[in-house]
C-alpha atoms as a PDB file:
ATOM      1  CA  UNK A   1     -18.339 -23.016   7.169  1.00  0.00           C
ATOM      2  CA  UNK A   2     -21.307 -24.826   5.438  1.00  0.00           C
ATOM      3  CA  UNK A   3     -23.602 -26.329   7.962  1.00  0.00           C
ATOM      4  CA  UNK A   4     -25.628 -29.686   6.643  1.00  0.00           C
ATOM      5  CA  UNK A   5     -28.838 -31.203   8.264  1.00  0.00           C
ATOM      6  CA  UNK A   6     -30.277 -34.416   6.933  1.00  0.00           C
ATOM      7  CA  UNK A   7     -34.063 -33.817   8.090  1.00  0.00           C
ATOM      8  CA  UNK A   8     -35.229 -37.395   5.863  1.00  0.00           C
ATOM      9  CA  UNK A   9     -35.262 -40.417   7.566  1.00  0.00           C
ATOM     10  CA  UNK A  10     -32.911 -42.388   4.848  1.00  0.00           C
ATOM     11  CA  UNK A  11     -28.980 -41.641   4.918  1.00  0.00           C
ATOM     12  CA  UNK A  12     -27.957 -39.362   1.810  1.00  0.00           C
ATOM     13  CA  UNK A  13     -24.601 -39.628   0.185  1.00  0.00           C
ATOM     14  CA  UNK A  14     -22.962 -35.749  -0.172  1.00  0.00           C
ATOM     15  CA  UNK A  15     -20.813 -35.028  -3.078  1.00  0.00           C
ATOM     16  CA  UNK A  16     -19.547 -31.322  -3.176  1.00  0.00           C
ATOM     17  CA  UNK A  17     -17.461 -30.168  -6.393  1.00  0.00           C
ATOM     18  CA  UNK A  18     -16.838 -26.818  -7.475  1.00  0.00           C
ATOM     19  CA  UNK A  19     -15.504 -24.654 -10.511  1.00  0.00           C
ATOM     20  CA  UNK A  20     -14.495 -21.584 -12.001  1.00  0.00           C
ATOM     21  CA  UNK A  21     -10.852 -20.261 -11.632  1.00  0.00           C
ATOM     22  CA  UNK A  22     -10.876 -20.009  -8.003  1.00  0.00           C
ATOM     23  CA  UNK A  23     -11.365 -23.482  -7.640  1.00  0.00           C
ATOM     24  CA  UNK A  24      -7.131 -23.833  -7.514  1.00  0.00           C
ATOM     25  CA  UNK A  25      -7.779 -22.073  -3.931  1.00  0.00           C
ATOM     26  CA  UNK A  26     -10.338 -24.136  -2.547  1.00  0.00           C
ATOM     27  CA  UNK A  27      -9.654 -26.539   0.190  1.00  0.00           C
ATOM     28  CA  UNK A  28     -12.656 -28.519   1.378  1.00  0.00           C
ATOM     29  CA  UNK A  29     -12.656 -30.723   4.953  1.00  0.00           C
ATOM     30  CA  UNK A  30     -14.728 -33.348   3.462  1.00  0.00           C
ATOM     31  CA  UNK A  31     -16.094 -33.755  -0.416  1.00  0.00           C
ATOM     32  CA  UNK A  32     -17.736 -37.567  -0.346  1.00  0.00           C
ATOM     33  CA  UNK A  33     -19.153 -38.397   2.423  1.00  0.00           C
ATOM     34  CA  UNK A  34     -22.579 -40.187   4.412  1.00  0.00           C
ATOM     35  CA  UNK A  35     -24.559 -38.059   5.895  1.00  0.00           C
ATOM     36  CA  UNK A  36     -27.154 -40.214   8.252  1.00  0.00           C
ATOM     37  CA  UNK A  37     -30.671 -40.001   8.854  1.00  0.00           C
ATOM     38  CA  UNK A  38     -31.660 -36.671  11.101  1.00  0.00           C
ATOM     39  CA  UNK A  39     -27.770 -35.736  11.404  1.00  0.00           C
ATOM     40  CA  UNK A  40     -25.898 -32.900  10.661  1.00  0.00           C
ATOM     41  CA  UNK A  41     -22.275 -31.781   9.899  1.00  0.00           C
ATOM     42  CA  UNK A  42     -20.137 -28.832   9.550  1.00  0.00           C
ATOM     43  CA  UNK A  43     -17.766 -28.355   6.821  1.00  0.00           C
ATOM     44  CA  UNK A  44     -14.997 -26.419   6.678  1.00  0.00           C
ATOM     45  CA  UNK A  45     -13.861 -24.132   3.520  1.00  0.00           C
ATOM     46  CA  UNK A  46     -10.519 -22.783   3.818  1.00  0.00           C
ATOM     47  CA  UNK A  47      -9.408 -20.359   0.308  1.00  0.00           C
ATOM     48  CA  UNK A  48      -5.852 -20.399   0.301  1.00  0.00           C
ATOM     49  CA  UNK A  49      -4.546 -17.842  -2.274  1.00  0.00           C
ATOM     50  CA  UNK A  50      -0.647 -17.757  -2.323  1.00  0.00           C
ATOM     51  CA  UNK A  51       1.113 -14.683  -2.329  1.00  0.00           C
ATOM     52  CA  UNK A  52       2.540 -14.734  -6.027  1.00  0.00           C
ATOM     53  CA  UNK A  53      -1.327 -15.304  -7.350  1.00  0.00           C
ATOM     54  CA  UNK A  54      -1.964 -12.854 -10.209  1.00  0.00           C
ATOM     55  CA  UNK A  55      -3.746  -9.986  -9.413  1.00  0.00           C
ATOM     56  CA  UNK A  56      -7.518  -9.974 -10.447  1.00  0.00           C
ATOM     57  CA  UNK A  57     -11.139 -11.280 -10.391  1.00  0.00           C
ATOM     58  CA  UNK A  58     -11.510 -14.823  -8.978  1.00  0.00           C
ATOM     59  CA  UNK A  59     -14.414 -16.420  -9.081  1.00  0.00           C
ATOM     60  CA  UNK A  60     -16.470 -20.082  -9.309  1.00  0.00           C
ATOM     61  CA  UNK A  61     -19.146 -22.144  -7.637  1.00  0.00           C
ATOM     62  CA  UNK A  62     -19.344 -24.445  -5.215  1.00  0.00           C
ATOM     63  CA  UNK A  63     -22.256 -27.271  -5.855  1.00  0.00           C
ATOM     64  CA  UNK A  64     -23.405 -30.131  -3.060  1.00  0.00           C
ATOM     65  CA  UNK A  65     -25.749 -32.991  -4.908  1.00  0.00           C
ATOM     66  CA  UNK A  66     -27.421 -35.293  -2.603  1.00  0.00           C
ATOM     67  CA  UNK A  67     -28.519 -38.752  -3.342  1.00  0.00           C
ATOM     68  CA  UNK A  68     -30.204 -41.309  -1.252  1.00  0.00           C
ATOM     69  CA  UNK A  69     -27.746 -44.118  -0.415  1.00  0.00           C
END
């Protein structure tokens, strides 16, 4: 879970992306959204890795930008 408080006043628009070769796993609740003034939101990150995945190292980065809307 990622947990996301807007302290600012204005609304921001969230954008979370990620990379690396575990990003074929990754399964986000939300990935564009509005996040109001003074509100917060939870997200949910759920890795899914199937049972005929290749054994080895995984790995990648998960990146949230925030811009005023």
């Amino acid at each position: 879970m990622i947990f996301l408080y807007n302290d600012d006043v204005y609304d921001k628009y969230v954008t979370i992306k990620s990379d690396g070769n575990v990003k074929q796993f990754l399964m986000l609740s939300d990935d564009n959204f509005r996040l109001a003034g003074h509100e917060n939101k939870t997200l949910n990150i759920t890795i899914a890795v199937p049972r005929d995945a290749e054994y080895g190292n995984y790995s990648g980065n998960i990146y949230l930008y925030f811009r005023r809307f």
